[in-house]
N, C-alpha and C. Protein backbone atom coordinates (compact mmCIF):
# COMPACT_ATOMS: atom_id res chain seq x y z
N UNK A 1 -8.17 19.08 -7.04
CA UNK A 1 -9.09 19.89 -6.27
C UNK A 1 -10.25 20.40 -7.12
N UNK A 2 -10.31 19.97 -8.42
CA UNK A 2 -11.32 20.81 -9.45
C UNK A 2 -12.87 20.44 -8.65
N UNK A 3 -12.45 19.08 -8.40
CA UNK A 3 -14.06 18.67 -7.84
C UNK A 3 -13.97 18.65 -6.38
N UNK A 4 -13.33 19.11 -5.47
CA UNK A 4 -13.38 19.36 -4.09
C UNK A 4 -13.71 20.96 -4.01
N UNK A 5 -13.11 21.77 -4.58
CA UNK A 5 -13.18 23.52 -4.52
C UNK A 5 -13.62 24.01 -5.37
N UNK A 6 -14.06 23.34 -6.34
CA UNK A 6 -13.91 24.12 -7.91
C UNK A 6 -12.65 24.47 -8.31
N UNK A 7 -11.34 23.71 -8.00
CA UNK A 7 -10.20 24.02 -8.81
C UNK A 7 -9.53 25.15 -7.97
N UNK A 8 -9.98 26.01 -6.89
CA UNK A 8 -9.53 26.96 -6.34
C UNK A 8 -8.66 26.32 -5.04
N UNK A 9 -7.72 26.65 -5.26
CA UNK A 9 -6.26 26.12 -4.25
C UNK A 9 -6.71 26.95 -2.88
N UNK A 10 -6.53 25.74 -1.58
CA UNK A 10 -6.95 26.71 -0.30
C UNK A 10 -5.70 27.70 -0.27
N UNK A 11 -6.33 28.37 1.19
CA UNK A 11 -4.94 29.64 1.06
C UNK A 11 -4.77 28.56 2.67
N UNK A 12 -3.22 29.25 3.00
CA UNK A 12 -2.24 28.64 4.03
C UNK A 12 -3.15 28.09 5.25
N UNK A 13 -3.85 29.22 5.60
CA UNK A 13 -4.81 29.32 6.93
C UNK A 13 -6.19 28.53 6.66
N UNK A 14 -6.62 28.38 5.61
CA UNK A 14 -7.64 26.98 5.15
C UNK A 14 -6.98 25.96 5.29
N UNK A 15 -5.96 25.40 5.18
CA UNK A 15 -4.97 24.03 5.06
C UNK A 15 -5.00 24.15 6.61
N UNK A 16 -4.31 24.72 7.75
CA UNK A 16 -3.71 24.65 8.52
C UNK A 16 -4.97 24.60 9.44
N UNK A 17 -6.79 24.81 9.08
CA UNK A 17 -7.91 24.84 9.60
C UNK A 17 -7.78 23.14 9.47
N UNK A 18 -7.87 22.80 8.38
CA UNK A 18 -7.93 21.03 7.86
C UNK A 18 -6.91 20.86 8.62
N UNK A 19 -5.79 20.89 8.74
CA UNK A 19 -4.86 19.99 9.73
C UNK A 19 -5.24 19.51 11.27
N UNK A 20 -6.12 20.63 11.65
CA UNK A 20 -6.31 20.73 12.85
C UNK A 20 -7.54 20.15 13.02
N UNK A 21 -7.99 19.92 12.16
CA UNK A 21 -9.27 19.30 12.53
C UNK A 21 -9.14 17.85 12.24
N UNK A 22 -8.01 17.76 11.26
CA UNK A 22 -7.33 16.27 11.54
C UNK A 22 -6.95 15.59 12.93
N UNK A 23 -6.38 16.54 13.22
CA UNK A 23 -5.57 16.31 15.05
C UNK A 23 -6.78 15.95 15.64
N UNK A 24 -7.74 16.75 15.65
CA UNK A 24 -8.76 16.53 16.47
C UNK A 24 -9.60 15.28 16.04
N UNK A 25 -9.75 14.93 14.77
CA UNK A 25 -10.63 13.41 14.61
C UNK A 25 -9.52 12.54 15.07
N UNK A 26 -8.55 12.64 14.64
CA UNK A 26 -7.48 11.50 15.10
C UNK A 26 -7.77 11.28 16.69
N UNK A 27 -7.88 12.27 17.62
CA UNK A 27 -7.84 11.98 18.98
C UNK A 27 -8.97 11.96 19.18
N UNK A 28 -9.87 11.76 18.58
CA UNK A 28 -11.43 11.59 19.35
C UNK A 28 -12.26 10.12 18.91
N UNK A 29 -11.43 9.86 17.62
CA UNK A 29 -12.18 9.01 16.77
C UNK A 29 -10.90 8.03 16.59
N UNK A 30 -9.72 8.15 16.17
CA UNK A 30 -8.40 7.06 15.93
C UNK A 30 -8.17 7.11 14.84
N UNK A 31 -8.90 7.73 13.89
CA UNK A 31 -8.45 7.94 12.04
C UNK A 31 -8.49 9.50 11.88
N UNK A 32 -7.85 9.62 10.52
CA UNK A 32 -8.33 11.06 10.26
C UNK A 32 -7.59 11.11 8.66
N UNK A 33 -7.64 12.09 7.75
CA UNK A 33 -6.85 12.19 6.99
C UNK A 33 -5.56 12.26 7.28
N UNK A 34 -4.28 11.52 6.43
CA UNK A 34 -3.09 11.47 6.71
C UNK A 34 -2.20 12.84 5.59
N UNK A 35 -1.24 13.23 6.38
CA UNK A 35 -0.70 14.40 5.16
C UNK A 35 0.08 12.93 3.87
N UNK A 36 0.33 13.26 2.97
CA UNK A 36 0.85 12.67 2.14
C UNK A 36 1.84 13.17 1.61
N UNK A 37 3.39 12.65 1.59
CA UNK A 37 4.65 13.55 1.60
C UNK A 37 4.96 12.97 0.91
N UNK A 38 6.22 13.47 -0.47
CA UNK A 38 6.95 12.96 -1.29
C UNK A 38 8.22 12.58 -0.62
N UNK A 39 9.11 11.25 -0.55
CA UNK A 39 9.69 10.41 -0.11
C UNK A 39 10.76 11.02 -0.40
N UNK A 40 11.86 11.51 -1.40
CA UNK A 40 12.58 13.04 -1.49
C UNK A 40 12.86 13.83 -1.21
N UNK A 41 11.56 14.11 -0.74
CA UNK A 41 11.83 15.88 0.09
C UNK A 41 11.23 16.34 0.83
N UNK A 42 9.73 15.51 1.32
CA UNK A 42 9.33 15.80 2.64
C UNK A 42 8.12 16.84 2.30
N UNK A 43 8.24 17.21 1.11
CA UNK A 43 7.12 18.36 0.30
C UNK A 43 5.76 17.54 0.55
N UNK A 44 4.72 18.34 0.84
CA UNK A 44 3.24 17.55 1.44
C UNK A 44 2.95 17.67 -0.48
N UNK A 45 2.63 16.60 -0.25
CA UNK A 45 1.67 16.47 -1.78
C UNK A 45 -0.03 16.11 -2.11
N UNK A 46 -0.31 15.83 -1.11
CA UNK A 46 -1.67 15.68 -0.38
C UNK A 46 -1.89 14.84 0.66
N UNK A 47 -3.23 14.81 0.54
CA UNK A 47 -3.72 14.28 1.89
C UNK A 47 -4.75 12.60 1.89
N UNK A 48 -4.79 11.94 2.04
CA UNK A 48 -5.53 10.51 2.55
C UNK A 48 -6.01 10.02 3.27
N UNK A 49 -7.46 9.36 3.63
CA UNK A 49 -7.56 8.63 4.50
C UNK A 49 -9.00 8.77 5.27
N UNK A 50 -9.42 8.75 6.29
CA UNK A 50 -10.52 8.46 6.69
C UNK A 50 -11.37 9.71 7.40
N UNK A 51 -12.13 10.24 7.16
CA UNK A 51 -13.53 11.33 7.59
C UNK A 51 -14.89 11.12 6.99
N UNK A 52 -15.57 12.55 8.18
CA UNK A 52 -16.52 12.38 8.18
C UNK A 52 -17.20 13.57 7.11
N UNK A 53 -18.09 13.77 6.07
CA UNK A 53 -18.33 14.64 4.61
C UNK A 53 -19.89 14.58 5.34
N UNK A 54 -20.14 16.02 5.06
CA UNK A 54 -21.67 16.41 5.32
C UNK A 54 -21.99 16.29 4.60
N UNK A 55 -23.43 15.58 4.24
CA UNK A 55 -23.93 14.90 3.28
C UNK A 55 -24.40 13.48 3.38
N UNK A 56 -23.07 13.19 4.12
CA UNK A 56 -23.16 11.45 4.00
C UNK A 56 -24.04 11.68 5.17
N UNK A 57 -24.50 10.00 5.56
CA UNK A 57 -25.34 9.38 6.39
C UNK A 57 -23.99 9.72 8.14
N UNK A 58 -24.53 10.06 9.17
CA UNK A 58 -23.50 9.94 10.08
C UNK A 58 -22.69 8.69 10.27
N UNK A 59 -23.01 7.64 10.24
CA UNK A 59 -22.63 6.25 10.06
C UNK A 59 -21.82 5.96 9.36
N UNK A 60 -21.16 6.74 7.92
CA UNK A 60 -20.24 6.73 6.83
C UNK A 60 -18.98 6.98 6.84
N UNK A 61 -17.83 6.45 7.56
CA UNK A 61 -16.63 6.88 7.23
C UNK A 61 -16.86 7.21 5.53
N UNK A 62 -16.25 8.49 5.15
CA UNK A 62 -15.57 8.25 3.77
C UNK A 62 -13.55 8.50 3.75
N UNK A 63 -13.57 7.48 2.95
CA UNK A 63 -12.38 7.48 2.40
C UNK A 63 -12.33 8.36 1.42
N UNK A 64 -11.59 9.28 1.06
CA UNK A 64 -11.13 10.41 0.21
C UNK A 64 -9.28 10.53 0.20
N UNK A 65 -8.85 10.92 -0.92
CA UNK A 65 -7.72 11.20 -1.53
C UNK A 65 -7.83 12.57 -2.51
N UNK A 66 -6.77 13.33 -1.86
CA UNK A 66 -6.32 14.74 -2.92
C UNK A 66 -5.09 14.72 -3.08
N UNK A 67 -4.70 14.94 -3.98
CA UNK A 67 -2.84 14.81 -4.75
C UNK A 67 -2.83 15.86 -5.48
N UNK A 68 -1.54 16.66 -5.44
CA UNK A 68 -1.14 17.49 -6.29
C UNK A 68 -1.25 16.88 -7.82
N UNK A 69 -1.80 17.87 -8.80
CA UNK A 69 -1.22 17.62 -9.78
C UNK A 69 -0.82 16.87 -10.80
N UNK A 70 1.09 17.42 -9.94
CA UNK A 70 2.29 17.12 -10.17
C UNK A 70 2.87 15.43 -9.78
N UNK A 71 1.88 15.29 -9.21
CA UNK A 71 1.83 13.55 -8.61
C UNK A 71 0.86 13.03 -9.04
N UNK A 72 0.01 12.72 -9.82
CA UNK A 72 -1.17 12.26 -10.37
C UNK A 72 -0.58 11.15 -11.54
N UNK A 73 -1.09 10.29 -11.49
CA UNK A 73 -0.93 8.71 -12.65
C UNK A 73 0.34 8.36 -12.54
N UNK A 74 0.70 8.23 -11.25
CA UNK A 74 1.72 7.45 -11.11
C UNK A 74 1.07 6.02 -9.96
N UNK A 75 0.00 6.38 -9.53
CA UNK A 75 -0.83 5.63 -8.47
C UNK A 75 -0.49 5.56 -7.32
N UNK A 76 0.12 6.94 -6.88
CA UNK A 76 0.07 7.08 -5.50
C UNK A 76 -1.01 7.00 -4.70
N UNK A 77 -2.14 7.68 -5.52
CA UNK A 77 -3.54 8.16 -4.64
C UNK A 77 -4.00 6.60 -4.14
N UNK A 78 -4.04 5.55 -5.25
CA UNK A 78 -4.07 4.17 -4.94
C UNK A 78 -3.18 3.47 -3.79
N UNK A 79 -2.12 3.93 -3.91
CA UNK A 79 -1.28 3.09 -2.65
C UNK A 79 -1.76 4.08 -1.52
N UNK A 80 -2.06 5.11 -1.42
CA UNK A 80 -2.49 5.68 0.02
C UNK A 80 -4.06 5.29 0.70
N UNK A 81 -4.65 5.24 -0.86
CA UNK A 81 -6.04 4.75 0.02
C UNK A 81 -5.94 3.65 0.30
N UNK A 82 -5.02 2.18 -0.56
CA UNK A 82 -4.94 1.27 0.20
C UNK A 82 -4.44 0.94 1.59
N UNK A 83 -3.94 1.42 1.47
CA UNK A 83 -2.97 1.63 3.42
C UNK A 83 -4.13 2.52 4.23
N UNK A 84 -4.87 3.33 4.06
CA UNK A 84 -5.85 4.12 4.64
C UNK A 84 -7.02 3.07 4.70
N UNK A 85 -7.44 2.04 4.11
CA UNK A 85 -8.48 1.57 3.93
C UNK A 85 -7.81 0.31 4.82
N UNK A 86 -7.08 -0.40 4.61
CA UNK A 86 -6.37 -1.59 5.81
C UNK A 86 -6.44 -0.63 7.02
N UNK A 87 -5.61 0.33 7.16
CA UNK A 87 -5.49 0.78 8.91
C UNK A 87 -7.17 0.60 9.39
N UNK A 88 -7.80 1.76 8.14
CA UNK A 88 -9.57 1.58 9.11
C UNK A 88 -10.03 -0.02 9.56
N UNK A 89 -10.12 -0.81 8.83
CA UNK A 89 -10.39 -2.21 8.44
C UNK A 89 -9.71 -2.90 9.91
N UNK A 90 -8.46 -3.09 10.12
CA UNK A 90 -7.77 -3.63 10.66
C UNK A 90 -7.24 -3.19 12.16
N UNK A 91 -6.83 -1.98 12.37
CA UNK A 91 -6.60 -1.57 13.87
C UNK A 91 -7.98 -0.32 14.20
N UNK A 92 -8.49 0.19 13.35
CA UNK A 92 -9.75 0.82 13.96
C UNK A 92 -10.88 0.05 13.92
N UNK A 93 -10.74 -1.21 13.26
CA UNK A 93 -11.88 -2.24 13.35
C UNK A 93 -13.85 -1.91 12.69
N UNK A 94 -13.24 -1.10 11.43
CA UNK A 94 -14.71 -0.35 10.63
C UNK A 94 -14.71 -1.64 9.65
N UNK A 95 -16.49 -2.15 9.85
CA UNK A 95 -16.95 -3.02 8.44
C UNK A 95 -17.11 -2.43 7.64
N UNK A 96 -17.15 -1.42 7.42
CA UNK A 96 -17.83 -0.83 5.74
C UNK A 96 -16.62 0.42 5.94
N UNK A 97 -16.38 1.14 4.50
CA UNK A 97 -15.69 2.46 4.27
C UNK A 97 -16.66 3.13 2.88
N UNK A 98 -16.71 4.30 2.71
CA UNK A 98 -17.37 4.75 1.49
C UNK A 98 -16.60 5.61 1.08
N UNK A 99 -16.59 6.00 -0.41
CA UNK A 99 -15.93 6.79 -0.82
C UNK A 99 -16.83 7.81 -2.14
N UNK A 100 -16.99 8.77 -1.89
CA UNK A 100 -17.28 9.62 -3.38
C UNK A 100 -16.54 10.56 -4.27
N UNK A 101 -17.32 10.38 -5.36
CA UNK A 101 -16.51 11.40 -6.40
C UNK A 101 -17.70 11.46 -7.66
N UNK A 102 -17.32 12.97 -8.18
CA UNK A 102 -18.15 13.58 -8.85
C UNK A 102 -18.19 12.55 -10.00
N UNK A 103 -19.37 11.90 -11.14
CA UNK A 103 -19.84 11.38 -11.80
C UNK A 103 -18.56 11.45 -12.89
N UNK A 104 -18.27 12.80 -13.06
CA UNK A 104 -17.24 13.26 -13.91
C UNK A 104 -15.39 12.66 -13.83
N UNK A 105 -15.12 12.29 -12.26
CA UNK A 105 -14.45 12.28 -11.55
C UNK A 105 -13.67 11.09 -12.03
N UNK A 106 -13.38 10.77 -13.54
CA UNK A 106 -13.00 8.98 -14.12
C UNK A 106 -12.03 8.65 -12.90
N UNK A 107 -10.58 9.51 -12.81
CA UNK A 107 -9.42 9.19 -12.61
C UNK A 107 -9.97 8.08 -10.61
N UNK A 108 -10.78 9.37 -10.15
CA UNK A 108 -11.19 8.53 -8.77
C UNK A 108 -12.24 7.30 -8.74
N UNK A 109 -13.06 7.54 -9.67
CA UNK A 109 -13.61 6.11 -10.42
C UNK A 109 -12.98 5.36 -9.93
N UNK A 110 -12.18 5.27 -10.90
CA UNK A 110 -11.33 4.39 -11.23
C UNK A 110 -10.47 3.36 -10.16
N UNK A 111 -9.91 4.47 -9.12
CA UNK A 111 -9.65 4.02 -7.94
C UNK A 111 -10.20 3.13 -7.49
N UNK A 112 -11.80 3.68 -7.07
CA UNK A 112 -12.76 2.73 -6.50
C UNK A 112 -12.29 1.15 -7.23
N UNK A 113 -12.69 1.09 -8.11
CA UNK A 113 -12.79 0.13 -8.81
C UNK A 113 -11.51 -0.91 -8.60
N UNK A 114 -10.51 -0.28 -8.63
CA UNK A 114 -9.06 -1.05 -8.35
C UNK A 114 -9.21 -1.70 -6.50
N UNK A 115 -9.69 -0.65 -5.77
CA UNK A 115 -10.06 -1.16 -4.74
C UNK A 115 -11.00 -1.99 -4.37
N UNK A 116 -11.96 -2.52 -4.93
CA UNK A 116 -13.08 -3.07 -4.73
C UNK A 116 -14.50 -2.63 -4.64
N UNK A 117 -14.57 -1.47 -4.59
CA UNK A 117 -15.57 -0.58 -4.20
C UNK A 117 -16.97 -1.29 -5.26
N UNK A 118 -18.29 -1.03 -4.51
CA UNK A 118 -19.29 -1.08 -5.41
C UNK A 118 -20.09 0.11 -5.27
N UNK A 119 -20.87 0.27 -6.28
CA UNK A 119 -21.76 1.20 -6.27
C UNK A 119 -22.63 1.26 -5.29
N UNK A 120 -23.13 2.43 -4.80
CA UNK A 120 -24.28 2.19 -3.90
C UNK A 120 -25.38 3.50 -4.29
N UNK A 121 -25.14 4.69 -5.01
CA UNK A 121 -26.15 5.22 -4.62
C UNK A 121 -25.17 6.85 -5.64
N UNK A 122 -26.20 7.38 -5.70
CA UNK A 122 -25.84 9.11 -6.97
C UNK A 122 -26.78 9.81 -6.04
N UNK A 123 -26.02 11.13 -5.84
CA UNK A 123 -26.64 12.30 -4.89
C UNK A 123 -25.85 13.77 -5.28
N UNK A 124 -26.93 14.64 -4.70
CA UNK A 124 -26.01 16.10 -4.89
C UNK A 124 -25.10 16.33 -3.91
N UNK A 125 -23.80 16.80 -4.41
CA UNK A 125 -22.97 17.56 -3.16
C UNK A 125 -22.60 18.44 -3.60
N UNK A 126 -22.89 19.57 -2.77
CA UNK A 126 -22.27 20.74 -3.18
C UNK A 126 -22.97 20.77 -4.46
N UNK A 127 -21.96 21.61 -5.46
CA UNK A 127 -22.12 21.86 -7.15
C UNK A 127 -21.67 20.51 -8.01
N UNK A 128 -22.06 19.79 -7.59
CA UNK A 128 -22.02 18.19 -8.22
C UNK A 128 -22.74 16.89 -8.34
N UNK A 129 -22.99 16.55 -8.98
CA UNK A 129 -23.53 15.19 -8.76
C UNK A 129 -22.69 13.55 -8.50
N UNK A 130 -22.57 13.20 -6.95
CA UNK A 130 -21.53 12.41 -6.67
C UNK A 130 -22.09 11.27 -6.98
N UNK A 131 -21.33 10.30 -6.98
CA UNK A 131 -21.36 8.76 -7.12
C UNK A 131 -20.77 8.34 -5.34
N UNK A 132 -21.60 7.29 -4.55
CA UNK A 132 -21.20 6.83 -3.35
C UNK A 132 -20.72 5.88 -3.61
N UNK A 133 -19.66 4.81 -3.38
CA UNK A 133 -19.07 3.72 -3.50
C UNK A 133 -19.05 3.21 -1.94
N UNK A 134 -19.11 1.73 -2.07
CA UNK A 134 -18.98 1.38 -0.76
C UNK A 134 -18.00 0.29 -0.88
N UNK A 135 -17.19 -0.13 0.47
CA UNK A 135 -16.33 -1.24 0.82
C UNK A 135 -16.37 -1.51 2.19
N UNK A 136 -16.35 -3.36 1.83
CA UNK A 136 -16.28 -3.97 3.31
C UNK A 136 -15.08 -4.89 3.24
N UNK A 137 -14.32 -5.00 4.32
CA UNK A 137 -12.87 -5.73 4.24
C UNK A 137 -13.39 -7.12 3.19
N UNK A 138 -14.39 -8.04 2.81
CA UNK A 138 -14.80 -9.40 1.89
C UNK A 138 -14.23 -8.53 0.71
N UNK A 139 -14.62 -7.61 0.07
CA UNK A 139 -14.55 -6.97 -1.37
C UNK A 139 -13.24 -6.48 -1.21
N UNK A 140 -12.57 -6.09 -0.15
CA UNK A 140 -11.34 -5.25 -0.82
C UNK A 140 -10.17 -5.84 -1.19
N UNK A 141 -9.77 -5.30 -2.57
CA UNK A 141 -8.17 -5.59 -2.99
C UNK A 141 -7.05 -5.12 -2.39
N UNK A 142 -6.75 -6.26 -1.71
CA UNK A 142 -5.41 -5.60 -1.30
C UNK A 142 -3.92 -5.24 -2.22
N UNK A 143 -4.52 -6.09 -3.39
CA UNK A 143 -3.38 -5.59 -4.29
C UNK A 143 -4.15 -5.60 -5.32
């Protein structure tokens, strides 16, 4: 979350604002961010998958991933955006997906990159300077 909040953890009733506004893209649109649960215990560990980020062009799904932590470099965030990036691709039927992250941001870089993503474009968001990545089902790795 360092580069989504500045590192500041939402409180219960911020999360439970994002859930609901999940519900609501899901039923208006057919995607939305997915919760992301540890297979163990059912504990939410973050979230994945497809919205809309003010800033972008209206036209832009972005793909975004947040993970605890405590789950980080094991490449979960990778297996969720891949499954998030097939569902859009494949049963919501989107040619392009975009994804950003702060310049600083290696670890989500990086992602991109495993996924196929290319560069498209550096802009301000918020207190940052993002990098836009783009993908169309031709470029993406499915593995």
């Amino acid at each position: 979350m360092r580069y989504i909040t500045g590192g500041v953890p939402w409180s219960d009733e911020r999360v439970q604002e994002f859930v609901s506004k999940q519900i609501t893209r899901h039923a208006d649109e057919g995607y939305c961010r997915w919760r992301l649960a540890e297979k163990a215990t059912g504990a939410t560990v973050g979230f994945c998958g497809g919205g809309r980020m003010h800033g972008l062009a209206e036209e832009e799904v972005e793909v975004g991933w947040w993970l605890a932590r405590s789950h980080w470099g094991r490449g979960l965030a990778t297996e969720a955006a891949r499954a998030a990036i097939h569902d859009l691709f494949t049963r919501v039927g989107l040619s392009r997906v975009v994804s950003m992250a702060a310049r600083e941001n290696a670890a989500s870089l990086r992602i991109m990159a495993k996924l196929g993503y290319t560069f498209v474009r550096e802009q301000p968001y918020r207190e940052f300077i993002v990098h836009i990545h783009e993908l169309t089902p031709a470029g993406f790795r499915v593995s």
